[in-house]
Structures are given as C-alpha cells and as structure tokens.
Protein backbone atom coordinates (compact mmCIF):
# COMPACT_ATOMS: atom_id res chain seq x y z
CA UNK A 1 -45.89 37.32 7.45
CA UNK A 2 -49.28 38.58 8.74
CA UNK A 3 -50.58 39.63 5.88
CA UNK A 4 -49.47 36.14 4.23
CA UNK A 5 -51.12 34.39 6.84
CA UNK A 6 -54.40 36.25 6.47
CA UNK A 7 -54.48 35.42 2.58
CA UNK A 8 -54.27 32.08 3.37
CA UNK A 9 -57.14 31.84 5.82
CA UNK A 10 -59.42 33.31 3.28
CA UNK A 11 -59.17 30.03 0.49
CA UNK A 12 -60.85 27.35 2.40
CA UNK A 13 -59.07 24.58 1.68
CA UNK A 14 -55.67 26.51 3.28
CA UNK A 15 -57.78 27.23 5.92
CA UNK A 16 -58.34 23.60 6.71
CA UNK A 17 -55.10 22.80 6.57
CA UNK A 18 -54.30 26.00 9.36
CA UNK A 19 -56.97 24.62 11.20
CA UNK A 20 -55.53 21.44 11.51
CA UNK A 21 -52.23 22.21 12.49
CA UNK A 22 -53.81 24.25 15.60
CA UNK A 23 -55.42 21.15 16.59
CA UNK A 24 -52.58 19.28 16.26
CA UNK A 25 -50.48 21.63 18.26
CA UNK A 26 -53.28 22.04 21.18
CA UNK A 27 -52.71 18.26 21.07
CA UNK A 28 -49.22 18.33 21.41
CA UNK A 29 -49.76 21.37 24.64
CA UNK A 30 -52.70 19.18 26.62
CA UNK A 31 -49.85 16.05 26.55
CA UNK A 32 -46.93 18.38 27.26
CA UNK A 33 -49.49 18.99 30.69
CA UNK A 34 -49.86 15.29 31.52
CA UNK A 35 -47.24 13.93 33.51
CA UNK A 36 -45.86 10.37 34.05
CA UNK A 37 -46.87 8.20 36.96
CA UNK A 38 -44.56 7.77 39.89
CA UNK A 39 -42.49 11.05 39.49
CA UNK A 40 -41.84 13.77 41.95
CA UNK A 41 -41.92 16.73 39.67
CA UNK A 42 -40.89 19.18 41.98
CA UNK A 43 -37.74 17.56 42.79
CA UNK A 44 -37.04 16.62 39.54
CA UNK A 45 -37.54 20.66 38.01
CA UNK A 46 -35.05 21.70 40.92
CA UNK A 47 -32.62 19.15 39.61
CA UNK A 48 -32.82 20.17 36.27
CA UNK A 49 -32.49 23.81 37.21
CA UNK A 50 -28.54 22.70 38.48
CA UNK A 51 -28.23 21.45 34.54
CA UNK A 52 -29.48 24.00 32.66
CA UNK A 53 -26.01 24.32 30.60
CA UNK A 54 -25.33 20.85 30.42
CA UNK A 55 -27.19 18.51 27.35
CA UNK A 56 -30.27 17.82 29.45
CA UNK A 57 -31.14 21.56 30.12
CA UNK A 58 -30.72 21.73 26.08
CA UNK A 59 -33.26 19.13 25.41
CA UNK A 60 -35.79 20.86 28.34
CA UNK A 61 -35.54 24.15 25.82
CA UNK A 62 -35.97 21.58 22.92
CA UNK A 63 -39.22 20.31 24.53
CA UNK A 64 -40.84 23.35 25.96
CA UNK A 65 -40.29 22.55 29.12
CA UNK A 66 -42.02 18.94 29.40
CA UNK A 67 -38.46 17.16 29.80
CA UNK A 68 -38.14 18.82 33.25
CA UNK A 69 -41.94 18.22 34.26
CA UNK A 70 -41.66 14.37 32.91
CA UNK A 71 -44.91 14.46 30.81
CA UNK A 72 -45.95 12.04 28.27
CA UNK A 73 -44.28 14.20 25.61
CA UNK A 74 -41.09 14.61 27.41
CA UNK A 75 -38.70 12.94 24.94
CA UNK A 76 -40.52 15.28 22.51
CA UNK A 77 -39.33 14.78 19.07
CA UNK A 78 -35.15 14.73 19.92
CA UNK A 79 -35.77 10.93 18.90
CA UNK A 80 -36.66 11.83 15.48
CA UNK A 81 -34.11 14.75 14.92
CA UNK A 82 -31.93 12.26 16.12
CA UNK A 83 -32.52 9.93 14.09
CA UNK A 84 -32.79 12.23 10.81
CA UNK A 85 -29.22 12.86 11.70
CA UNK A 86 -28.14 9.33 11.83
CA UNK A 87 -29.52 8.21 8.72
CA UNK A 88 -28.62 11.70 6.87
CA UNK A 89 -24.59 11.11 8.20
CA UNK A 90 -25.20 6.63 7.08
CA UNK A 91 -26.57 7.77 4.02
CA UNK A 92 -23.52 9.64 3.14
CA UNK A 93 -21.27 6.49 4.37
CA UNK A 94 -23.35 3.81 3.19
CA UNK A 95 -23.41 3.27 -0.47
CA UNK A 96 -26.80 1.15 -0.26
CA UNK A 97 -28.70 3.90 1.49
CA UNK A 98 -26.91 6.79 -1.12
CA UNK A 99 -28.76 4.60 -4.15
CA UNK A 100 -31.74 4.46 -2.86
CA UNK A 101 -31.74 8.50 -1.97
CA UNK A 102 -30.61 9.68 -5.44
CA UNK A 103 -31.99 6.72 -7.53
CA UNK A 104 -34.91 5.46 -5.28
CA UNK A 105 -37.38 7.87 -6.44
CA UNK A 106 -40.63 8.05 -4.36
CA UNK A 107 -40.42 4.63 -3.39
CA UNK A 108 -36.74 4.91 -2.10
CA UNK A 109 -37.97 8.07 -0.20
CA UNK A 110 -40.23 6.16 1.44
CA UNK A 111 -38.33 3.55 2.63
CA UNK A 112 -35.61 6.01 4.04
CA UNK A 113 -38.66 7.34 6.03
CA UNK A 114 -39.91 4.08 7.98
CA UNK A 115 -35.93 3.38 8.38
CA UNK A 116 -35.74 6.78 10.09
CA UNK A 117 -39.33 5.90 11.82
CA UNK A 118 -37.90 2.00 13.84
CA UNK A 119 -34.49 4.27 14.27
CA UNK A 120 -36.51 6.81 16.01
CA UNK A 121 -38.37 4.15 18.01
CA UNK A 122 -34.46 2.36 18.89
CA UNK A 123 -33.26 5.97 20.14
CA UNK A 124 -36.43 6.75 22.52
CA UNK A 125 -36.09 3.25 24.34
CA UNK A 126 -32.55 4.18 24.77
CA UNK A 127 -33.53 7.74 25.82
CA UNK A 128 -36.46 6.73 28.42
CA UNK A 129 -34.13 3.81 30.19
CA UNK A 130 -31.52 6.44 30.32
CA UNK A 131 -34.11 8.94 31.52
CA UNK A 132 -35.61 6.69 34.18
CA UNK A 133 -31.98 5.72 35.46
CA UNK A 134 -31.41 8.91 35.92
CA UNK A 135 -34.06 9.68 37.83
CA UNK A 136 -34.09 6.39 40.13
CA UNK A 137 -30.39 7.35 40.73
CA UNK A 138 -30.74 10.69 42.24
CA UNK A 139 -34.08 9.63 44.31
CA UNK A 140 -36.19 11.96 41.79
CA UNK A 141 -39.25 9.38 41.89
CA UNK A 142 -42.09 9.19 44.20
CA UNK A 143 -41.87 6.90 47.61
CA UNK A 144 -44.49 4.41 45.80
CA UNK A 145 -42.33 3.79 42.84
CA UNK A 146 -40.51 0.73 44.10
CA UNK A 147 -40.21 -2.64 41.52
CA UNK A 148 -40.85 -3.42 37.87
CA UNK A 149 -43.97 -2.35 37.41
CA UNK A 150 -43.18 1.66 37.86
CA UNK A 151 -40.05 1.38 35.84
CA UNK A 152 -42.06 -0.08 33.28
CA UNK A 153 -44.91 2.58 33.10
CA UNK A 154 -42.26 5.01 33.20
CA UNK A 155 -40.36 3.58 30.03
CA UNK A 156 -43.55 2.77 27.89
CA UNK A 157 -44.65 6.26 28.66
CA UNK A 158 -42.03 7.68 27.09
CA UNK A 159 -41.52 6.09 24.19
CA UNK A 160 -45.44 6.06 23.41
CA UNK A 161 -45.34 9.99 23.88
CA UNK A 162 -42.00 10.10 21.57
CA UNK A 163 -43.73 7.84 18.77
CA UNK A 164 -46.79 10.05 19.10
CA UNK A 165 -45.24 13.07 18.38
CA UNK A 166 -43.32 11.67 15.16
CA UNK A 167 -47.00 10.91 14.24
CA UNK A 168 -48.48 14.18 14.88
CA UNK A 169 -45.51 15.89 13.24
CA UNK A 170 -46.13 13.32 9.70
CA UNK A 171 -49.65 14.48 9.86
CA UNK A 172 -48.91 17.65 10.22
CA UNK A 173 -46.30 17.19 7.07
CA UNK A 174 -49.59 15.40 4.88
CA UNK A 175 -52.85 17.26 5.58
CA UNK A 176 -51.34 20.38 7.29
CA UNK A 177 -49.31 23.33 6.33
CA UNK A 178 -46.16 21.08 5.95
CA UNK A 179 -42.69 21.30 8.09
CA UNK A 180 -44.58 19.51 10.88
CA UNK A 181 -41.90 18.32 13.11
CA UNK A 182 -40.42 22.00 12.61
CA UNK A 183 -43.42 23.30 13.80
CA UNK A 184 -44.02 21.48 16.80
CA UNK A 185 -40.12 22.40 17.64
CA UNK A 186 -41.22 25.90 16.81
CA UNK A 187 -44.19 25.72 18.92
CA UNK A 188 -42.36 24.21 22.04
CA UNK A 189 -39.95 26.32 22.37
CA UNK A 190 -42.19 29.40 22.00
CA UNK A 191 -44.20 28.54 25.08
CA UNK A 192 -41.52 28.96 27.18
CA UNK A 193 -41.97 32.52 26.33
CA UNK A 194 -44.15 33.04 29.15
CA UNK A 195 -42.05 31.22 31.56
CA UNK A 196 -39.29 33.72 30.42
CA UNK A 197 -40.51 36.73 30.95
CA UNK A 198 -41.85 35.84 34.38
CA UNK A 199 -38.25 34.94 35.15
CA UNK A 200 -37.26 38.27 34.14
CA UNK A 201 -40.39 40.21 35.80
CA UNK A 202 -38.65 38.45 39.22
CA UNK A 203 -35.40 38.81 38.66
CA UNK A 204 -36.26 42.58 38.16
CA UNK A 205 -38.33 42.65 41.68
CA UNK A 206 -35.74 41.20 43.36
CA UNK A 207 -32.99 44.05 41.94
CA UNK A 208 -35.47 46.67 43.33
CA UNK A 209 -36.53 44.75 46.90
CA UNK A 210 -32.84 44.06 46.86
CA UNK A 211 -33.15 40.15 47.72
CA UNK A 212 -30.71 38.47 47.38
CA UNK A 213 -29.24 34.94 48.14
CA UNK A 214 -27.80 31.47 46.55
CA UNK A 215 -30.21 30.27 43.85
CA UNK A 216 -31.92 33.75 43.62
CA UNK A 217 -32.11 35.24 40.16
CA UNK A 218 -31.56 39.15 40.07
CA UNK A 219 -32.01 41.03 36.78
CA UNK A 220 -30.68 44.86 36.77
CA UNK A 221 -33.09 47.35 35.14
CA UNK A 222 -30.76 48.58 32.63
CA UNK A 223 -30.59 44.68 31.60
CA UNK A 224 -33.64 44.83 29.85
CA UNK A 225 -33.41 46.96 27.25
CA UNK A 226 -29.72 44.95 26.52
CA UNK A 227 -31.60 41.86 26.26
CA UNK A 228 -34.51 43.07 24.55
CA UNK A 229 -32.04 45.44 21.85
CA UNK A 230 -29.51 41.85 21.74
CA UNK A 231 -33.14 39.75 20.76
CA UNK A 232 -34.10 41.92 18.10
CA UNK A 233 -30.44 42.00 16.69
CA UNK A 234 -30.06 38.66 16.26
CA UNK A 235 -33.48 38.23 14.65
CA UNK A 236 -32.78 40.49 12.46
CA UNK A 237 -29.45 39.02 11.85
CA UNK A 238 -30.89 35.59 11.34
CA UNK A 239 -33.22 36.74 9.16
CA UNK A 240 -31.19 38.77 6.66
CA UNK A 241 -28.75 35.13 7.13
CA UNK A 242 -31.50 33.00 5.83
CA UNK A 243 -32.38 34.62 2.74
CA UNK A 244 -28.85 35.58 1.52
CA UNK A 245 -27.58 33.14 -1.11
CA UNK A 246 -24.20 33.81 -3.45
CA UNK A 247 -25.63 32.73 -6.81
CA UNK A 248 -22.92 32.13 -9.17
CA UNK A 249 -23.88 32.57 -12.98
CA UNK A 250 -24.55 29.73 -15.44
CA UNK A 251 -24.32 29.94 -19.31
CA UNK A 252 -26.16 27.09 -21.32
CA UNK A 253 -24.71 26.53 -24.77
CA UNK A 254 -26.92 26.28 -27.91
CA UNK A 255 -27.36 23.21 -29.35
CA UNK A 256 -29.50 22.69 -33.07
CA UNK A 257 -32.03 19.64 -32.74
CA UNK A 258 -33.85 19.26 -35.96
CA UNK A 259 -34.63 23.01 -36.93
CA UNK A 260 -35.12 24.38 -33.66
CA UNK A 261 -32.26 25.98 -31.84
CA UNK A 262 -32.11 25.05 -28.05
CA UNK A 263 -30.40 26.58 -25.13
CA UNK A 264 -28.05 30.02 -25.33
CA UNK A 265 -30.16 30.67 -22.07
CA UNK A 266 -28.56 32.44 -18.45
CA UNK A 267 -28.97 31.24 -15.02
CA UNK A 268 -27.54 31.11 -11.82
CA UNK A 269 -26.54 27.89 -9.54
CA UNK A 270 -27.61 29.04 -6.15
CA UNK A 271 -25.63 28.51 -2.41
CA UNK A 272 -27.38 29.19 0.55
CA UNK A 273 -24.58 31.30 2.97
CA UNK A 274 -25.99 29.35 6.56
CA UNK A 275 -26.73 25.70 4.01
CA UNK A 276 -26.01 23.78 7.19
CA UNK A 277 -29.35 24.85 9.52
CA UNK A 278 -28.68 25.05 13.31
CA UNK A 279 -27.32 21.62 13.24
CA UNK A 280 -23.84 22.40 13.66
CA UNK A 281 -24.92 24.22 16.62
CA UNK A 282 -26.99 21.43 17.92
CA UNK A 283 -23.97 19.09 17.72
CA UNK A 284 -21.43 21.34 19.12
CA UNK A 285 -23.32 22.53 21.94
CA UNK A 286 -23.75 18.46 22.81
CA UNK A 287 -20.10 17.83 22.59
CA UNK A 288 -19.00 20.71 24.35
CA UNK A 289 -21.03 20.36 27.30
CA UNK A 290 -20.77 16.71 27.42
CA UNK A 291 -18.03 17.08 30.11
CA UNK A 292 -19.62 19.23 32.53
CA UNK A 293 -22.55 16.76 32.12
CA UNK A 294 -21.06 13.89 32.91
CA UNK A 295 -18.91 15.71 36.07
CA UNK A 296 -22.43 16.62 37.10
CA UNK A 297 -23.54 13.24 37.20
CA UNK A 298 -20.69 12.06 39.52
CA UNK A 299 -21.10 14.79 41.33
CA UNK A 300 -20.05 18.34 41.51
CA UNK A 301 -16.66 18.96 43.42
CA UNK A 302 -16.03 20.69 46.30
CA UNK A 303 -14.95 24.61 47.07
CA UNK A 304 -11.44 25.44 46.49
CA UNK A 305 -10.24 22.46 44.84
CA UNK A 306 -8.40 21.25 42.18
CA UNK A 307 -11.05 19.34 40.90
CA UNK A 308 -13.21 22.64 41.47
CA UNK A 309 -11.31 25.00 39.30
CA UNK A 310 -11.28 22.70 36.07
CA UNK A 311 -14.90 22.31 36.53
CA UNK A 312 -15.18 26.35 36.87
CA UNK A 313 -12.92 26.63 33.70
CA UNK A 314 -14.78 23.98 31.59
CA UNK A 315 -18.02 25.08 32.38
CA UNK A 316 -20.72 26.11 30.46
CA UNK A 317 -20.64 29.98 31.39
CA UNK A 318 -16.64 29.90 30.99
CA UNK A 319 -14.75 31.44 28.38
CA UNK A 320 -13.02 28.45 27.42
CA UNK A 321 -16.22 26.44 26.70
CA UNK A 322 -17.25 29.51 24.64
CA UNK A 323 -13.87 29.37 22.57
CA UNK A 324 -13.96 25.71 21.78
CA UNK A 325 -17.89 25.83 21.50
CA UNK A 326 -17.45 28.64 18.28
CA UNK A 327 -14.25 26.61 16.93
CA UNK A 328 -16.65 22.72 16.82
CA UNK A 329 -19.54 25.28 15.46
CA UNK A 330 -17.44 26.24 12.33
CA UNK A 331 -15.75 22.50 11.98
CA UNK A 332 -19.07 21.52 12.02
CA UNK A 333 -20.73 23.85 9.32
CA UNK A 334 -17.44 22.67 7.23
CA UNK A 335 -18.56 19.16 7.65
CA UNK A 336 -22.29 19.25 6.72
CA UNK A 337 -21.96 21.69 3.66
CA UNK A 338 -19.38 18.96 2.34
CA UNK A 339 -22.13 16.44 2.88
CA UNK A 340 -25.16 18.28 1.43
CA UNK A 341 -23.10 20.14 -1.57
CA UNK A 342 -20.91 17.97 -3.74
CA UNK A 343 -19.02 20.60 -6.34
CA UNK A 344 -17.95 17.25 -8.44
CA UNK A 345 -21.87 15.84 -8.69
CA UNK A 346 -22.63 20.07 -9.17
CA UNK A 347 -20.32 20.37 -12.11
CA UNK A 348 -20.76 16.98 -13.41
CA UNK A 349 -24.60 17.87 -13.87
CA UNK A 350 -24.19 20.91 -15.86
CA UNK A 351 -21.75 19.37 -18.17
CA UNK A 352 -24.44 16.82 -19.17
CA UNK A 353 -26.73 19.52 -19.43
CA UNK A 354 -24.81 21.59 -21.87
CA UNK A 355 -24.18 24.53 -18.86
CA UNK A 356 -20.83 26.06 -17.82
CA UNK A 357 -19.57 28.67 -15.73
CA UNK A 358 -18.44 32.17 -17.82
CA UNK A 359 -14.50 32.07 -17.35
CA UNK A 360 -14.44 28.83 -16.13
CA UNK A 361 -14.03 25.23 -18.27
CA UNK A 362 -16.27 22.29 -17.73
CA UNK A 363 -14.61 20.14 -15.31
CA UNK A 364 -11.91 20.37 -13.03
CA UNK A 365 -11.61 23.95 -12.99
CA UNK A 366 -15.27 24.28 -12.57
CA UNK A 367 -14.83 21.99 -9.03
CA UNK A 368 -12.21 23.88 -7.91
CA UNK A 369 -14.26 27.23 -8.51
CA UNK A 370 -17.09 25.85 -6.70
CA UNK A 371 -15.03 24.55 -3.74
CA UNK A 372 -13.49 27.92 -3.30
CA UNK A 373 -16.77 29.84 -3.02
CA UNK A 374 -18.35 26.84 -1.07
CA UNK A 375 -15.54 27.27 1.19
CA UNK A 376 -15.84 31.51 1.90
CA UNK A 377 -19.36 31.53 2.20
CA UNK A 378 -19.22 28.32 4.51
CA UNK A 379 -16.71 30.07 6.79
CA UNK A 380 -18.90 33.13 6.41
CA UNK A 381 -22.15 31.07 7.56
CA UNK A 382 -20.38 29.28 10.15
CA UNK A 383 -19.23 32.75 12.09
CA UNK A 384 -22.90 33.87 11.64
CA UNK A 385 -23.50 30.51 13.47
CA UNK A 386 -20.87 31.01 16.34
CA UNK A 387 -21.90 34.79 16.61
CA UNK A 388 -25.58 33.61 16.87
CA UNK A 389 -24.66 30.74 19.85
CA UNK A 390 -22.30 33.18 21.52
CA UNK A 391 -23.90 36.21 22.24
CA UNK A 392 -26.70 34.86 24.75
CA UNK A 393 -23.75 33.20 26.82
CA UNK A 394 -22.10 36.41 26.79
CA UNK A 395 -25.19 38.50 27.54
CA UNK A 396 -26.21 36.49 30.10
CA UNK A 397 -22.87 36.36 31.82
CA UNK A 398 -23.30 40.09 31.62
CA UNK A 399 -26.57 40.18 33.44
CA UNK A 400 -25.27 37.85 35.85
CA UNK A 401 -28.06 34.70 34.80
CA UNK A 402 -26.41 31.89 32.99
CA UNK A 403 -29.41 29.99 31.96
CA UNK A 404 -31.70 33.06 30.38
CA UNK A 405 -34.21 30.86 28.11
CA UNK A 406 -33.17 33.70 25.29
CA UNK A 407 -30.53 30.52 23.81
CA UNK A 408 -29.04 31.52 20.24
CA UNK A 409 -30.30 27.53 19.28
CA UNK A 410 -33.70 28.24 20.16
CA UNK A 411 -34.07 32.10 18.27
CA UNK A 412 -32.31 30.33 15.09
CA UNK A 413 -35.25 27.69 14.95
CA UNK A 414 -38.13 29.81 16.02
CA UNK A 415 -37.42 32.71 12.65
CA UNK A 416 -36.09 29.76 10.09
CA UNK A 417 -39.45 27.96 11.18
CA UNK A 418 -41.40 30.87 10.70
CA UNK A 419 -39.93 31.94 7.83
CA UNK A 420 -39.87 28.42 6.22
CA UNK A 421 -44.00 28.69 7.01
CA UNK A 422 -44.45 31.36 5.42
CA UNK A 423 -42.50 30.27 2.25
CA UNK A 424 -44.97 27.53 2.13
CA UNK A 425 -48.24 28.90 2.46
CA UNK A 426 -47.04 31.18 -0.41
CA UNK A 427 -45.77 28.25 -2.61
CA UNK A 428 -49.39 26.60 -1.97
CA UNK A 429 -51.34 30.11 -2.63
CA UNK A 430 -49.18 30.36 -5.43
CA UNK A 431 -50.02 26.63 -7.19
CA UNK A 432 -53.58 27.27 -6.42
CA UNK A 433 -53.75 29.97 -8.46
CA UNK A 434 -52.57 27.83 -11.52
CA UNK A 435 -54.68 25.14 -10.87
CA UNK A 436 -57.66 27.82 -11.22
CA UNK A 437 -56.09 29.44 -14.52
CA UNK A 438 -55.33 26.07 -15.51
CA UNK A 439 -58.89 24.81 -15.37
C-alpha cells in the first residue's frame, strides 16, 4: 500500500489528484471543528456518552465525532448513504428506475445521481428537525436559544453542512483519487483514533491509581494486548475476506463467421464471498438497537424493576441483542446478494454469448447451479459479517467498556476503503501506462 502510494506521487498528474483529496479532507476536518450556534456542547457530548450503543452513538462513529459536538458537518454524509440505499432498494422495486439503470446508459446514470442528490437533501431536513427536537427536548441548547430564529439557524446549518459534504465527496469522485464519499467516511472515522487511545491511556491510569466510580472508565493492563491482538485479527480477517472470490469456470463455444473461427476460449464468472459491503451490518445494527433507543428517549427505568430488567436484557451490551444482531446480519447479507446478483440475468447473458458452465446445460440448470453457490458463499460472507460485528461487543464486555470506539462497522470500512484506494491508484497507474505506449 505504501509503496503504491509512493508510485503514484511520483507521475504528476496522480499527484494532483492526491493533492486534492488532502485539501478536500482538511476541508472536511476545519468544518468538523466549527460548531452550530446556540448549542451547549458540553451537555450535549455527556448526553451522547449515555447513547453510545443506541443509533445515535452509531452515527457519532460515522461522523468522527462531529454529531456529538454539533458542528456544521454533523449530519456528515449518513444523508447520502442513506439515500444510496433508498434508491438502490426502489430501483430494485420500481420498474421505471430498473430501465433507466440497465438501459439508461450515461445519461440514465446521471439522472439516478441528482435523484439520489434532492433524496439526500429530503433525508437531512428530516435528520436536522429531528436533531434539533432532540436537543430542545432534553434542554441540550444554550439559555439564548429561545424562538424561531435559533431553531432556524440550527436546521439550515445542518442541512448546508450535509449538502456540502455530498459536494466535497462528488469532487472528490471527479478530479480526485475517486471513492470520495468512502473516503471522507474513511477519514472520519480514523480521527477518532486519537480520541481512542486517550480513552484507553485513562482507563489504564485509573486501573493502576485504582479510581474508581459510576461513569469512570477502567481498562486492565492485560486488556491491551487483547484488544490490540483482537484489532489486528480482524484486519487481517477482513482483509483476506475482501479479496477472496469463488470463481466458477466458463467455457465459450466456437462458432465459424466467414473463415475465421471464434470463441473455444476459458474463463471464469467471478462472486465476491462478503458481495454485500458492511451494509447488512449498518442495517442490522439500526434495527436492533432501535428499541433501546427509543426506551432511552422516554426515559431509562428505574433500579430493580420490571421495566429495568427487559431494558438490561435488550440492551446493547446483552447477549440477546448480540444473538438477534448476528441472525438480521446474515438475513440481511441474504437479501442484498439477491438484489445485486441475479443467477437468471447471469445465465441468461452467457447463453447469448455462446458461454456455458462445464457439466452444467444452458438454462435452468445453470440458475440453479448458480443459486446454490450464491447461497454457500453468501452464508459464508454473512458469518464473516456477524463474526466481524460481534467480537468488539464481546471484547469490550470482557474489558468491562461497552462503548470502546474499536466497532467491527467502523474496522470493516476503514481496510475496504483503503484497500478499494489502493485498487484505484493502481488501475489509474496502470491506464497511464497505455496511454504512453499507446501514443
């Protein structure tokens, strides 16, 4: 990846593009610093603290922190991702919008885009008025911020910083190194790095001072190397995840046009093991927590009651949520490889190109073939998922902090980011060197 990136920054017109993309990014950190008028951060970071397993502490990861410190950028781009997700799931249901995906062409590309753009502009209203509601309910604005006039500030800041960021990331995508709303995800959830390991540095002092208290995080010694051996694992795992594919073989028949003799060639129809992303994490970890958000909204019950010990076995850190969070992650994963990989459009395309599968006869027995291995290396990708999304809950139950910024979510989108980078740079290195040897 290094060595990649230090190719690249010797051709000039990559190195513009790198160049860029930092500026973009330093953009994106100077308004992640600038926060909204008539907000009382402080109380408003302690409040968010008390959620950090519920949806909003997953979109404070999502945004590097600036959703708990109510900056400009706070809605960050979970508008846009949003709103990818909505049009991806009405494309599939809509037979209007599935035309103009496989039979637009550039122009029907397009137009999918500025739908996705006023969808993501719908979504941030909705999130800011939620956001501000929130905050006016629970007395988390400043004394001053009384009447329209705040509430309206308040609002339009939000959404401008939301619509902003969709920008930066499209720019990004044009004259930068591409994958630019992936990159700003990657690059706000890496700076909470920092934040992390200072949490651990104090956790750690306050093991060996032996403080202790409600609200006061303590971190063992041995718990570091467990966290730090756990990180690397599941890097590694994600990594070796990303690259595998099953790639099942394809014969093309030979066909005479004219004189010349065409086809008799091999190939292989590639399927991606984790084809889904960290979406069906995304969604499960929103569903599954959606209870214990909304109990936290009405209010958290009391000590030894009823009400207190289904809220204690529902919760985030309990072993119930964990069991129905890895069951939605898999029904999840089953549900977006059937929407990106049809085995009946799959097959039907390599009939009309002359192609076949050795053992296997065009048609329905070449769909059936494909939705068996679809299926295996779905359920495969989908326990990778689960094991990914499970193991910080369980390691930080183990070290006794529940909200550890160390999130299987996050790791999953900071390595496919980087990896997806450096895939790029390469493909661009790669098609500059025949432009030169064409010209």
């Amino acid at each position: 990846m290094i060595q990649t990136i230090r190719k690249a920054w010797g051709i000039p017109e990559l190195r513009k593009k790198i160049i860029f993309t930092l500026l973009i990014l330093l953009i994106f950190r100077i308004g992640n610093a600038i926060t909204v008028p008539y907000v009382d951060v402080g109380l408003l970071e302690t409040y968010l603290d008390q959620m950090g397993g519920t949806i909003l502490g997953l979109y404070n990861v999502m945004s590097g922190g600036a959703f708990a410190q109510a900056t400009v950028f706070a809605l960050s781009i979970q508008p846009y991702i949003n709103a990818s997700i909505i049009i991806q799931l009405l494309t599939v249901a809509i037979p209007a919008l599935e035309r103009l995906a496989k039979d637009g062409g550039e122009e029907g590309r397009k137009k999918i885009q500025s739908i996705t753009r006023y969808t993501t502009v719908g979504i941030a209203i909705l999130q800011a008025v939620g956001y501000y509601f929130m905050m006016r309910n629970y007395n988390l604005l400043a004394s001053d911020a009384t009447g329209i006039w705040p509430a309206l500030v308040i609002v339009v800041s939000f959404i401008a910083g939301s619509s902003f960021v969709m920008w930066m990331g499209e720019q990004v995508t044009e004259f930068g190194i591409g994958n630019g709303i992936s990159i700003i995800l990657f690059a706000g959830i890496l700076s909470r790095g920092p934040s992390m390991i200072r949490t651990m540095y104090q956790g750690v002092r306050n093991n060996l001072d032996g403080v202790t208290g409600e609200g006061i995080f303590n971190l063992p010694v041995w718990a570091i190397p467990l966290i730090l051996i756990g990180m690397l694992a599941i890097v590694v795992l994600i990594v070796f995840i990303q690259n595998a594919e099953r790639r099942i073989p394809v014969q093309y028949a030979k066909r005479q046009v004219g004189r010349k003799m065409y086809g008799g060639q091999s190939s292989h129809l590639p399927m991606k093991v984790n084809m889904s992303g960290v979406l069906p994490i995304i969604f499960a970890q929103s569903i599954a927590s959606l209870p214990v958000t909304i109990w936290t909204f009405i209010g958290i019950p009391e000590e030894e009651t009823v009400s207190r010990a289904i809220y204690d076995a529902i919760d985030t850190q309990s072993f119930i949520y964990m069991i129905v969070y890895f069951i939605m992650i898999i029904g999840f994963s089953y549900f977006y490889s059937t929407i990106q990989f049809n085995p009946v459009e799959i097959a039907n395309n390599l009939k009309k190109q002359g192609g076949f599968i050795p053992g296997f006869r065009p048609g329905k027995p070449t769909v059936d073939f494909i939705k068996k291995v679809l299926s295996k290396i779905t359920l495969f990708g989908a326990i990778y998922l689960g094991i990914v999304a499970i193991c910080p809950l369980l390691l930080g139950k183990a070290v006794g902090n529940a909200y550890l910024a160390i999130g299987g979510t996050s790791v999953i989108i900071v390595v496919g980011v980087a990896l997806e980078t450096v895939k790029a740079l390469e493909a661009q290195m790669l098609m500059r060197q025949y432009k030169g040897f064409l010209e």
